[in-house]
C-alpha atoms as a PDB file:
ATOM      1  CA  UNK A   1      33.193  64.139 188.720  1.00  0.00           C
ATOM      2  CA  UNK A   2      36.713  65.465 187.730  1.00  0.00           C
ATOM      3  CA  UNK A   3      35.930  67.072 184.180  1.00  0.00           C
ATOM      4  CA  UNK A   4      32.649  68.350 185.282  1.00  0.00           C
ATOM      5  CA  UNK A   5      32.591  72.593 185.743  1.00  0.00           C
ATOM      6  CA  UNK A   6      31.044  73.142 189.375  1.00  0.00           C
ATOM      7  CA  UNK A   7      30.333  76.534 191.376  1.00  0.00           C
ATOM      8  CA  UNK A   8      32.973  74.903 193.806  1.00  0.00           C
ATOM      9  CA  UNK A   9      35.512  75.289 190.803  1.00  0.00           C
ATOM     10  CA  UNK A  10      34.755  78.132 189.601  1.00  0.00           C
ATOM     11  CA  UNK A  11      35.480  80.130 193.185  1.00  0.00           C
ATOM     12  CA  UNK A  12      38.530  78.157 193.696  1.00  0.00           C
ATOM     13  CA  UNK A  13      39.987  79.278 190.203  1.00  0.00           C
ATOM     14  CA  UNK A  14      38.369  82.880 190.782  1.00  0.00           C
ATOM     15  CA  UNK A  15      40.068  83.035 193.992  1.00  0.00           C
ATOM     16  CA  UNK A  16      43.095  82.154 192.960  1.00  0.00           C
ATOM     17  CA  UNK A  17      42.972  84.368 189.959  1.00  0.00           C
ATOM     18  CA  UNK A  18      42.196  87.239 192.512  1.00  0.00           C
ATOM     19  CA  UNK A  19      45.038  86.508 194.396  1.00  0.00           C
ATOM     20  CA  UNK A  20      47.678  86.672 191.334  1.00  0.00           C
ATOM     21  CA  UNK A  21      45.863  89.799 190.067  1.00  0.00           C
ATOM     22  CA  UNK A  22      46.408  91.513 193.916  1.00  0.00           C
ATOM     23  CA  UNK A  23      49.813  89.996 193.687  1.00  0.00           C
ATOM     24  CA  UNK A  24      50.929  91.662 190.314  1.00  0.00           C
ATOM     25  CA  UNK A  25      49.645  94.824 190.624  1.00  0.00           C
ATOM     26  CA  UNK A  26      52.089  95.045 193.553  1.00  0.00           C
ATOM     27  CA  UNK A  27      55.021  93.399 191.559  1.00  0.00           C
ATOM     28  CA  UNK A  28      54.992  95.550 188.475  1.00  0.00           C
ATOM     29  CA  UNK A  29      58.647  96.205 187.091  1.00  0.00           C
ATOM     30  CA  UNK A  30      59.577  99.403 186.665  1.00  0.00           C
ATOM     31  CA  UNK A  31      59.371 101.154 183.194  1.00  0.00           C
ATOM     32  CA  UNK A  32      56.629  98.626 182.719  1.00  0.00           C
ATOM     33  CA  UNK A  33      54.100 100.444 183.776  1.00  0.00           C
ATOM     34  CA  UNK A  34      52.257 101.418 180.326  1.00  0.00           C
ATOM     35  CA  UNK A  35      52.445  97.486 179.851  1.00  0.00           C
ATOM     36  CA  UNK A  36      51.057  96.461 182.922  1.00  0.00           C
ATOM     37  CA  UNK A  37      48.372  98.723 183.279  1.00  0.00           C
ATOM     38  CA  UNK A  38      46.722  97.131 180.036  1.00  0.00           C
ATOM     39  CA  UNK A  39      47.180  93.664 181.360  1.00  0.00           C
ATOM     40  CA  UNK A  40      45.491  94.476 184.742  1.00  0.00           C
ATOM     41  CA  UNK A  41      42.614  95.804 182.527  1.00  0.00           C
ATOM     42  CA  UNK A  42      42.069  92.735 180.711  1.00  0.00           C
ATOM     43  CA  UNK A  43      42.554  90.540 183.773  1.00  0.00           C
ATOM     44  CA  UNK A  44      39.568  92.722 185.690  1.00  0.00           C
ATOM     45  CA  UNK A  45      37.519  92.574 182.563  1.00  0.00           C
ATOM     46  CA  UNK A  46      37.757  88.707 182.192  1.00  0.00           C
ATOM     47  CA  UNK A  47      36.777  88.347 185.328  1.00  0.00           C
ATOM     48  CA  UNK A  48      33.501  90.333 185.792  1.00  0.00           C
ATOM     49  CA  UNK A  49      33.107  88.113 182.164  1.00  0.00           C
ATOM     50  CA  UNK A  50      33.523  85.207 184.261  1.00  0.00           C
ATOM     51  CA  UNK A  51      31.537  86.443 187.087  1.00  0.00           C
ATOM     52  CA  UNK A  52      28.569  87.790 184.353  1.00  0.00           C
ATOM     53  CA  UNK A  53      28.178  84.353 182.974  1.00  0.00           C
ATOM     54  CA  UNK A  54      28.615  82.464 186.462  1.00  0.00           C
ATOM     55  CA  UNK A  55      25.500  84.398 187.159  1.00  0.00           C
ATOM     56  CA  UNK A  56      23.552  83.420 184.485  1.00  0.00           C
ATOM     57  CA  UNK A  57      24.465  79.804 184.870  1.00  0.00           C
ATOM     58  CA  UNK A  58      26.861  79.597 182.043  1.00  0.00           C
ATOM     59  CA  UNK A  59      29.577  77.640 183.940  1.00  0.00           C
ATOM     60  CA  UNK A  60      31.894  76.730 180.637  1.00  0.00           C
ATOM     61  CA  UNK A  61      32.470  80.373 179.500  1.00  0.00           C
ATOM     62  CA  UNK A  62      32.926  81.591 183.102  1.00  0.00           C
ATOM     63  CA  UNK A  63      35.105  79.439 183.321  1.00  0.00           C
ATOM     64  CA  UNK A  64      36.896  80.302 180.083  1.00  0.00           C
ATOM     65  CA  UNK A  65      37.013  83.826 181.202  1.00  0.00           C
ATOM     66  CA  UNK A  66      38.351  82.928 184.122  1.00  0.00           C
ATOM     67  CA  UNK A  67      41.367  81.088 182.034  1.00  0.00           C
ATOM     68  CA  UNK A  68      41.915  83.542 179.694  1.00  0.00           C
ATOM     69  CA  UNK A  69      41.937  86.397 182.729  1.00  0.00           C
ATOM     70  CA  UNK A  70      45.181  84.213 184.071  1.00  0.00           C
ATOM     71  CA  UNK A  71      46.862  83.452 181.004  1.00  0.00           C
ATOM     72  CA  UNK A  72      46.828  87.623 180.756  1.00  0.00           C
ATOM     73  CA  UNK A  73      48.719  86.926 184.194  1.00  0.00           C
ATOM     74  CA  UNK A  74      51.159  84.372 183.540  1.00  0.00           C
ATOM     75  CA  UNK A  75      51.817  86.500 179.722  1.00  0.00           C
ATOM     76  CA  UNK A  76      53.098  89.644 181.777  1.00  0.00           C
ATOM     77  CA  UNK A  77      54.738  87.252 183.653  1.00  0.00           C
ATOM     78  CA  UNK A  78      56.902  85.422 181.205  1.00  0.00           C
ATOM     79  CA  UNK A  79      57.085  89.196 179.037  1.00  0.00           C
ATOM     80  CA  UNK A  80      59.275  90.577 182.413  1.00  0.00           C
ATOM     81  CA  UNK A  81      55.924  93.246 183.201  1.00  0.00           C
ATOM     82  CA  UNK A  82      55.326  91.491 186.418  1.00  0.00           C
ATOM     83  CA  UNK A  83      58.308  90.686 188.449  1.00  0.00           C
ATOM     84  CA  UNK A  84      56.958  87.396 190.787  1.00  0.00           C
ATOM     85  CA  UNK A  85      58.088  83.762 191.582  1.00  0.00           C
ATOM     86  CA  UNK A  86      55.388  82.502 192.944  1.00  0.00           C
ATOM     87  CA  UNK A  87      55.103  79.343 191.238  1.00  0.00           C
ATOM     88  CA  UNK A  88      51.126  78.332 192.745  1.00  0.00           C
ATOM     89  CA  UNK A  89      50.538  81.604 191.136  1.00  0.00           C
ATOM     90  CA  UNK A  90      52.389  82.134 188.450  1.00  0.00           C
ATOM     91  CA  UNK A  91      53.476  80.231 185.535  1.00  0.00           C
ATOM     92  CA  UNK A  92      57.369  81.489 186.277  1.00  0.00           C
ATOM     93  CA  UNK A  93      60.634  80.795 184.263  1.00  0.00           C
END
């Protein structure tokens, strides 16, 4: 089923998650840094969210954490904190 939550989809959108998260803490533009710290912060913490309630077998809000962790992304993204163009990634301009 397509609109069904599985472990399968969760990893995929955790790993990807992980990967923009690695990604932006390596792209971070300068003067930014204040900025960018606090959006790493609230990307990690959705995620162990996600991860806490993957655990307990709460697939919908892991994965809401896990969307809200990469909207947190794609926000410093589009506010010029992250400097990327990786568009698999990334929601870029």
């Amino acid at each position: 089923m397509e609109n069904k939550i599985t472990k399968e989809k969760l990893e995929k959108y955790k790993t990807l998650t992980k990967k923009a998260l690695e990604k932006a803490k390596k792209s971070v533009i300068k003067g930014k840094e204040n900025h960018a710290k606090e959006i790493i912060e609230m990307v990690s913490n959705y995620l162990s969210d996600a991860e806490h309630f993957e655990k307990k077998g709460d697939f919908v809000n892991a994965f809401a954490a896990l969307n809200y962790s990469h909207g947190w992304l794609d926000s410093g993204v589009r506010l010029d904190v992250f400097d990327v163009d990786d568009d698999k990634l990334f929601t870029v301009k």
